[in-house]
C-alpha atoms as a PDB file:
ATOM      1  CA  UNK A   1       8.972  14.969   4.999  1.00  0.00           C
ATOM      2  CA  UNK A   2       8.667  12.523   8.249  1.00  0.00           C
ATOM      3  CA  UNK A   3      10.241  15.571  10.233  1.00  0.00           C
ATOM      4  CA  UNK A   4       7.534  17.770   8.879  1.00  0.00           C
ATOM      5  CA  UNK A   5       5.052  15.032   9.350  1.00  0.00           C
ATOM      6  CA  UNK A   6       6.128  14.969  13.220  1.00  0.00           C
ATOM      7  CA  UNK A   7       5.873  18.330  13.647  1.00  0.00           C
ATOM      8  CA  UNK A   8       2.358  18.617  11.971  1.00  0.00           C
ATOM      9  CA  UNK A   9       0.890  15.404  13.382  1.00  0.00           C
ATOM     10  CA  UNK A  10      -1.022  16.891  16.870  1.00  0.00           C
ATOM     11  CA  UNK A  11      -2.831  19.010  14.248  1.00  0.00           C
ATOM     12  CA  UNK A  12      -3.400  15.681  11.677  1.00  0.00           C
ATOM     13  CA  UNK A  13      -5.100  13.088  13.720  1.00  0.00           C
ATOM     14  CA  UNK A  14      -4.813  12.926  18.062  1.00  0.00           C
ATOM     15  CA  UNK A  15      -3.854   9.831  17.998  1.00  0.00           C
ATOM     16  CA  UNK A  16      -0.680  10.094  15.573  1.00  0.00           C
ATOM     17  CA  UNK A  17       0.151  13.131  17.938  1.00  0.00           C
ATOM     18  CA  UNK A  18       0.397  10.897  20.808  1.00  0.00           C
ATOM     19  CA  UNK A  19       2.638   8.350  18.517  1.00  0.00           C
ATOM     20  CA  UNK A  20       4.992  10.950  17.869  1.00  0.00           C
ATOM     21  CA  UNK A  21       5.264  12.261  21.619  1.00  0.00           C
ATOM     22  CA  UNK A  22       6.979   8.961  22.555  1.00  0.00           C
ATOM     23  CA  UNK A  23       7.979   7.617  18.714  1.00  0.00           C
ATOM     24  CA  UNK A  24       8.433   4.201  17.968  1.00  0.00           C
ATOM     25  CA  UNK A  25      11.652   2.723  17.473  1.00  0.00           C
ATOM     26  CA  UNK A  26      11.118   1.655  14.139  1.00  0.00           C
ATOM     27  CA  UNK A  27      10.078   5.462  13.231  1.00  0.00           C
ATOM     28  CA  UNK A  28      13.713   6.855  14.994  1.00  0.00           C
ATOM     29  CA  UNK A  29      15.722   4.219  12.933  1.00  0.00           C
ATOM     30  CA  UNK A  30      13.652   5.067   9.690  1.00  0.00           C
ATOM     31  CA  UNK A  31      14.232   8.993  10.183  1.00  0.00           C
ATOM     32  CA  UNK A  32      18.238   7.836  11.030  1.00  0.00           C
ATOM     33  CA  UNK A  33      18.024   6.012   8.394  1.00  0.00           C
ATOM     34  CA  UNK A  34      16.547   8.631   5.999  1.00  0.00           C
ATOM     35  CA  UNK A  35      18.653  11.284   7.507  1.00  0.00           C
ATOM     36  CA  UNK A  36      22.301   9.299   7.166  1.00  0.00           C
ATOM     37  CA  UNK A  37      22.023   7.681   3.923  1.00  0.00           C
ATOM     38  CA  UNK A  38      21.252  11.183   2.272  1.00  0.00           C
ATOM     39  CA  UNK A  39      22.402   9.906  -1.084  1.00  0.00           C
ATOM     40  CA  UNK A  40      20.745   8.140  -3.094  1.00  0.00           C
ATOM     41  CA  UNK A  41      23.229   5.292  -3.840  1.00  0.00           C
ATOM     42  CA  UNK A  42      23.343   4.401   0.294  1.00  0.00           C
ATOM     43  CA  UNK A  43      19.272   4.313   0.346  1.00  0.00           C
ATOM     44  CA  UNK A  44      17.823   0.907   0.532  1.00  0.00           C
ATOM     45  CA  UNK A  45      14.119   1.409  -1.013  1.00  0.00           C
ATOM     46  CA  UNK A  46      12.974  -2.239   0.117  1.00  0.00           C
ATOM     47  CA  UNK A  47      13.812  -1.308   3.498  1.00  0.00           C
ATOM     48  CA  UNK A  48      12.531   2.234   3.102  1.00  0.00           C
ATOM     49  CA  UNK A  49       9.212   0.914   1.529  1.00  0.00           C
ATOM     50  CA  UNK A  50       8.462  -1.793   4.280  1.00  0.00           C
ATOM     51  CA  UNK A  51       9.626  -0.134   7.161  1.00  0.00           C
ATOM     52  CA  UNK A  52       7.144   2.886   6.487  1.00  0.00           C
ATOM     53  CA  UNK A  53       4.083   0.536   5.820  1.00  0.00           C
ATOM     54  CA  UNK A  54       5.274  -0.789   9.298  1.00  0.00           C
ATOM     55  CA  UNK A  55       4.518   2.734  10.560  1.00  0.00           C
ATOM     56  CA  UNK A  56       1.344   3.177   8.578  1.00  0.00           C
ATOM     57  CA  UNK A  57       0.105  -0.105  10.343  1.00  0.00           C
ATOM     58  CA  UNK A  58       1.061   1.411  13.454  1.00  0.00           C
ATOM     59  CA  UNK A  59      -0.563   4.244  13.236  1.00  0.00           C
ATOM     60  CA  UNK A  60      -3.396   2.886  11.687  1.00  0.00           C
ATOM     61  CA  UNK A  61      -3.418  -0.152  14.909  1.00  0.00           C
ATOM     62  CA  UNK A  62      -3.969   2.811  17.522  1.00  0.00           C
ATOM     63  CA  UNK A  63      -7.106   4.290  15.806  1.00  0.00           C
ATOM     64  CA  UNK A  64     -10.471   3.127  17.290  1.00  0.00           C
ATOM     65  CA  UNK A  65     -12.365   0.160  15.499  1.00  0.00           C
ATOM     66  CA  UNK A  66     -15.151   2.756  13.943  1.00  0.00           C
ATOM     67  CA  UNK A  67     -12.645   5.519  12.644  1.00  0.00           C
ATOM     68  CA  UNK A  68     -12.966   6.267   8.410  1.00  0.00           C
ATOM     69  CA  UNK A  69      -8.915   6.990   8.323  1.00  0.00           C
ATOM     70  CA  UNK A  70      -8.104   3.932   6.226  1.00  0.00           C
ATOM     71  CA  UNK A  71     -10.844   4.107   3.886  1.00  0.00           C
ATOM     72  CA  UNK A  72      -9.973   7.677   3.373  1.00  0.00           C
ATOM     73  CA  UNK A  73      -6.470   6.579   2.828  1.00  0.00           C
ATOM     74  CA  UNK A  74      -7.447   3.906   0.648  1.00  0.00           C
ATOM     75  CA  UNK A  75      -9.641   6.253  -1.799  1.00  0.00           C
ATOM     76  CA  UNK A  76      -6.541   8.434  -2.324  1.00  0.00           C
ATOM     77  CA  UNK A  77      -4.224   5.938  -2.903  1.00  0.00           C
ATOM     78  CA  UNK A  78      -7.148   4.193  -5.125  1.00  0.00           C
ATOM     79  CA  UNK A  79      -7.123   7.527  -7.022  1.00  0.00           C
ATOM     80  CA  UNK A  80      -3.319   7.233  -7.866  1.00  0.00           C
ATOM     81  CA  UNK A  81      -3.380   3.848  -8.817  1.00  0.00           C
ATOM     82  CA  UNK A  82      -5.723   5.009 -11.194  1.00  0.00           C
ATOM     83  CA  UNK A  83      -3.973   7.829 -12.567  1.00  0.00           C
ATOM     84  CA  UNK A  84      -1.251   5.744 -13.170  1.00  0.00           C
ATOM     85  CA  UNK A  85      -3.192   3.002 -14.390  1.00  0.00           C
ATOM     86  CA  UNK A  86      -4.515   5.916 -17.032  1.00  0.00           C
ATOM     87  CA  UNK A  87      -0.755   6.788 -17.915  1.00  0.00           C
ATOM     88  CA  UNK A  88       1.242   4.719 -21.057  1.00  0.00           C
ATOM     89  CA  UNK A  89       3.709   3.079 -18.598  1.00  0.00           C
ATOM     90  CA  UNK A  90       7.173   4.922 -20.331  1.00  0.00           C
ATOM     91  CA  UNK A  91       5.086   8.203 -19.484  1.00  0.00           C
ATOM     92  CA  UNK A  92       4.530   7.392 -15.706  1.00  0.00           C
ATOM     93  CA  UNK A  93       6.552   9.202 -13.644  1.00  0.00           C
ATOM     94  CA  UNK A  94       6.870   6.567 -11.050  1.00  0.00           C
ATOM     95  CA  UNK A  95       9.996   4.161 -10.376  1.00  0.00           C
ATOM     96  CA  UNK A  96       9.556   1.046  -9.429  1.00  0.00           C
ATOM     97  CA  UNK A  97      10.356   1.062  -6.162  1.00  0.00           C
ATOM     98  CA  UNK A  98       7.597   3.765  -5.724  1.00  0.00           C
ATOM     99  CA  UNK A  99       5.243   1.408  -7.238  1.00  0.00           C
ATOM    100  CA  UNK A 100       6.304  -1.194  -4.799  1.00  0.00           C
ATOM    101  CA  UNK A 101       5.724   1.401  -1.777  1.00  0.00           C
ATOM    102  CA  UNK A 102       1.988   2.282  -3.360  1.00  0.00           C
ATOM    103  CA  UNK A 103       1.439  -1.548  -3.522  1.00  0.00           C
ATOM    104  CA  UNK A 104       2.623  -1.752   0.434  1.00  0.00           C
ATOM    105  CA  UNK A 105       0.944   1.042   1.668  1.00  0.00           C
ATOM    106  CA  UNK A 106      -2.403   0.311  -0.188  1.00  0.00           C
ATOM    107  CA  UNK A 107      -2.104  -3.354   1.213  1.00  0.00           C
ATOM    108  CA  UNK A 108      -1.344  -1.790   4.879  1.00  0.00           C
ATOM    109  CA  UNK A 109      -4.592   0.878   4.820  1.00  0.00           C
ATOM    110  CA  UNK A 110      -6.681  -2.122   3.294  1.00  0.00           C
ATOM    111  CA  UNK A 111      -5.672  -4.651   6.093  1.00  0.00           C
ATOM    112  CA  UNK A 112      -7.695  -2.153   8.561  1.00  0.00           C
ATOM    113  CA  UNK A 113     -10.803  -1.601   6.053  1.00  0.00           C
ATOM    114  CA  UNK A 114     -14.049  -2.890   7.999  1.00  0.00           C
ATOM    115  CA  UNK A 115     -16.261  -1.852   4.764  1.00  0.00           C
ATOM    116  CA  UNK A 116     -15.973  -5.551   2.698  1.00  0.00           C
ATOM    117  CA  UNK A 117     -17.171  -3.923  -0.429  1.00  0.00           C
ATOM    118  CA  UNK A 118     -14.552  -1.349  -0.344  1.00  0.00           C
ATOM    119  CA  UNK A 119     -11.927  -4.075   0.182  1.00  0.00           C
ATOM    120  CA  UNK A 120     -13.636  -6.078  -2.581  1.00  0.00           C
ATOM    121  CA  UNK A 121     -13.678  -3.365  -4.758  1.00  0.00           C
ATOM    122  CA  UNK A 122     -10.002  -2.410  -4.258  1.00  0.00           C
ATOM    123  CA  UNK A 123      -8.797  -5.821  -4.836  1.00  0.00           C
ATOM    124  CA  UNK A 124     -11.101  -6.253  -8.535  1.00  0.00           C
ATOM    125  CA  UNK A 125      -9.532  -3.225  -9.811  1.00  0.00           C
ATOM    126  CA  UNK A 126      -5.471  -3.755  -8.228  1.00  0.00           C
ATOM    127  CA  UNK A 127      -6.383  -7.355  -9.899  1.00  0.00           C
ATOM    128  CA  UNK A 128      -8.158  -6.297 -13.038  1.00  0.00           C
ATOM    129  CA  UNK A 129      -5.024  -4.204 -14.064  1.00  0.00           C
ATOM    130  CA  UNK A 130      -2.502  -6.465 -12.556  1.00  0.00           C
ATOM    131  CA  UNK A 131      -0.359  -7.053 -15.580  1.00  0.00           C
ATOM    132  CA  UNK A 132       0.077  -3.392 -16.278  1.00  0.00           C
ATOM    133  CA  UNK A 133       1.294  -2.896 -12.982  1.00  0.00           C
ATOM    134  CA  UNK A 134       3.555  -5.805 -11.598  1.00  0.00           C
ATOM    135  CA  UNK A 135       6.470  -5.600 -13.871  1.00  0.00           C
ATOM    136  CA  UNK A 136       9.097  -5.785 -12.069  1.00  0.00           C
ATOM    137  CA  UNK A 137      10.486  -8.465  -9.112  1.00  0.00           C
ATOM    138  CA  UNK A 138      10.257  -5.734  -6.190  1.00  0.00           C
ATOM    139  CA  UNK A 139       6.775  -4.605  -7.838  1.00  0.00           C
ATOM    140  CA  UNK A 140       6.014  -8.292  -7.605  1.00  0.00           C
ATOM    141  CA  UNK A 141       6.666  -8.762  -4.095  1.00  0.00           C
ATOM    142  CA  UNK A 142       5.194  -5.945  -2.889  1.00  0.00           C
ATOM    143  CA  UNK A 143       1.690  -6.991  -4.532  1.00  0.00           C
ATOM    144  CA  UNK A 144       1.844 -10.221  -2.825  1.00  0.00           C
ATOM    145  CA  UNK A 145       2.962  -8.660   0.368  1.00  0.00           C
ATOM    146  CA  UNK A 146      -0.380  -6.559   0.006  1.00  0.00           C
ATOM    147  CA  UNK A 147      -2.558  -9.355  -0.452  1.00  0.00           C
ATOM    148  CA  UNK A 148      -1.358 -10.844   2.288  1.00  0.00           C
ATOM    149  CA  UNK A 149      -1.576  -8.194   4.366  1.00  0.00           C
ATOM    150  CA  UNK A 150      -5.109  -7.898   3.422  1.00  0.00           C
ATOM    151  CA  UNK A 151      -5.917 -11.560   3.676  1.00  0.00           C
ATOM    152  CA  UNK A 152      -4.695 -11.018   7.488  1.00  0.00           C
ATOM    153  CA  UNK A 153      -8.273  -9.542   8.161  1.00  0.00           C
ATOM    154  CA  UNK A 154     -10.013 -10.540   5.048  1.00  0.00           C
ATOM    155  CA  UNK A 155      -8.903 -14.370   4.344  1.00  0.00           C
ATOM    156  CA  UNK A 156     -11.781 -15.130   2.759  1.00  0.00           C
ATOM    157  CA  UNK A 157     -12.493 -12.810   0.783  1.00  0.00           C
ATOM    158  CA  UNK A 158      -9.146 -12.628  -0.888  1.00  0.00           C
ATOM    159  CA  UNK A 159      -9.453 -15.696  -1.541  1.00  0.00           C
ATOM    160  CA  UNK A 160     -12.810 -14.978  -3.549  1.00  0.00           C
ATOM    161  CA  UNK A 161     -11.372 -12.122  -5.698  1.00  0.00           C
ATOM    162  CA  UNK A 162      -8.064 -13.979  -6.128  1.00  0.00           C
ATOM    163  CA  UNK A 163     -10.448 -16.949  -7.336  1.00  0.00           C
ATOM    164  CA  UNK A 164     -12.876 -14.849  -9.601  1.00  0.00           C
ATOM    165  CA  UNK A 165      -9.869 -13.449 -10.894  1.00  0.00           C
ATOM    166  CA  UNK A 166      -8.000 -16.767 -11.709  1.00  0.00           C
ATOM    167  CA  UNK A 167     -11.253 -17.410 -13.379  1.00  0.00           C
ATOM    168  CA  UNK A 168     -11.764 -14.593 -15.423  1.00  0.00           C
ATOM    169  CA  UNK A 169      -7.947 -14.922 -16.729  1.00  0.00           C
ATOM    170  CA  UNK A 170      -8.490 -18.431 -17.933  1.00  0.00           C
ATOM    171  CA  UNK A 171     -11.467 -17.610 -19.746  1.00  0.00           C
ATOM    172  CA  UNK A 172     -10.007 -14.778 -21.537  1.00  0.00           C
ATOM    173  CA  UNK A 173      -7.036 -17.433 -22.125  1.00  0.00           C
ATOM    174  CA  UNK A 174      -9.393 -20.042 -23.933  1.00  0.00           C
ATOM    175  CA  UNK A 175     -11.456 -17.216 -25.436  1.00  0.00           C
ATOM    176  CA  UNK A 176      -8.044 -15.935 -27.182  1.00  0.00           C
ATOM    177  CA  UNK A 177      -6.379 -19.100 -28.137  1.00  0.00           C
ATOM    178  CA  UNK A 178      -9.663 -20.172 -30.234  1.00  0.00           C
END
């Protein structure tokens, strides 16, 4: 896919052309790393996972301040999260780790979202269905890696929806235990 991705990127977006002319290192030793550890059993997800949200955040770096990439990005990965969201969790067809990559890459195309509503917007609903998605440790980690990747451009307002959200929880808490 990342081969076919290089090969197709001049006719994607200019600037990812120009990013695969003269790659990144991290991009050659994710593609080596893709490309040697063909099995399964060799493939380190984690690594996988974070080392192609480091490319997304690369990619995404080089665009100019004013271009709608990442909140084009974010509305399709939006749209998954809410398909799976919409799926009984045994019936999702997503692993774990996949989740975790979703979380990253969501947190990664957030992090260079100008529009505050949009950011605000994607935070209430990754937070309003929290518990339905972080179920696992690796799941886990990858959700707060995403905040905080967020919070690198948008402290404050993460802050707010984390704090809203901390809010609501502990009034559905008291509201349940009466």
């Amino acid at each position: 896919v990342i081969r076919c991705l290089e090969s197709l990127s001049p006719l994607i977006n200019r600037v990812l052309g120009e990013i695969w002319e003269v790659p990144s290192t991290r991009l050659q030793t994710l593609c080596s790393y893709l490309e040697e550890g063909g099995s399964q059993n060799r493939l380190d997800p984690d690594f996988w996972s974070l080392a192609l949200s480091q490319e997304v955040h690369f990619f995404l770096s080089a665009l100019p301040e004013h271009d709608d990439l990442p909140s084009k990005l974010v509305d399709i990965l939006n749209a998954l999260h809410l398909e799976i969201w919409r799926k009984d969790r045994d019936a999702c067809e997503l692993s774990d780790v996949q989740r975790a990559a979703l979380l990253n890459l969501t947190g990664t195309c957030l992090s260079h979202v100008g529009q505050r509503d949009k950011v605000s917007s994607t935070l209430d609903f990754l937070l309003s269905h929290s518990s339905d998605l972080i179920t696992d440790p690796v799941v886990r980690r990858a959700y707060a890696r995403a905040l905080g990747m967020v919070a690198q451009r948008h402290f404050e307002l993460v802050l707010s929806v984390l704090g809203k959200t901390a809010k609501t929880d502990a009034a559905t808490r008291r509201a349940g235990s009466i």
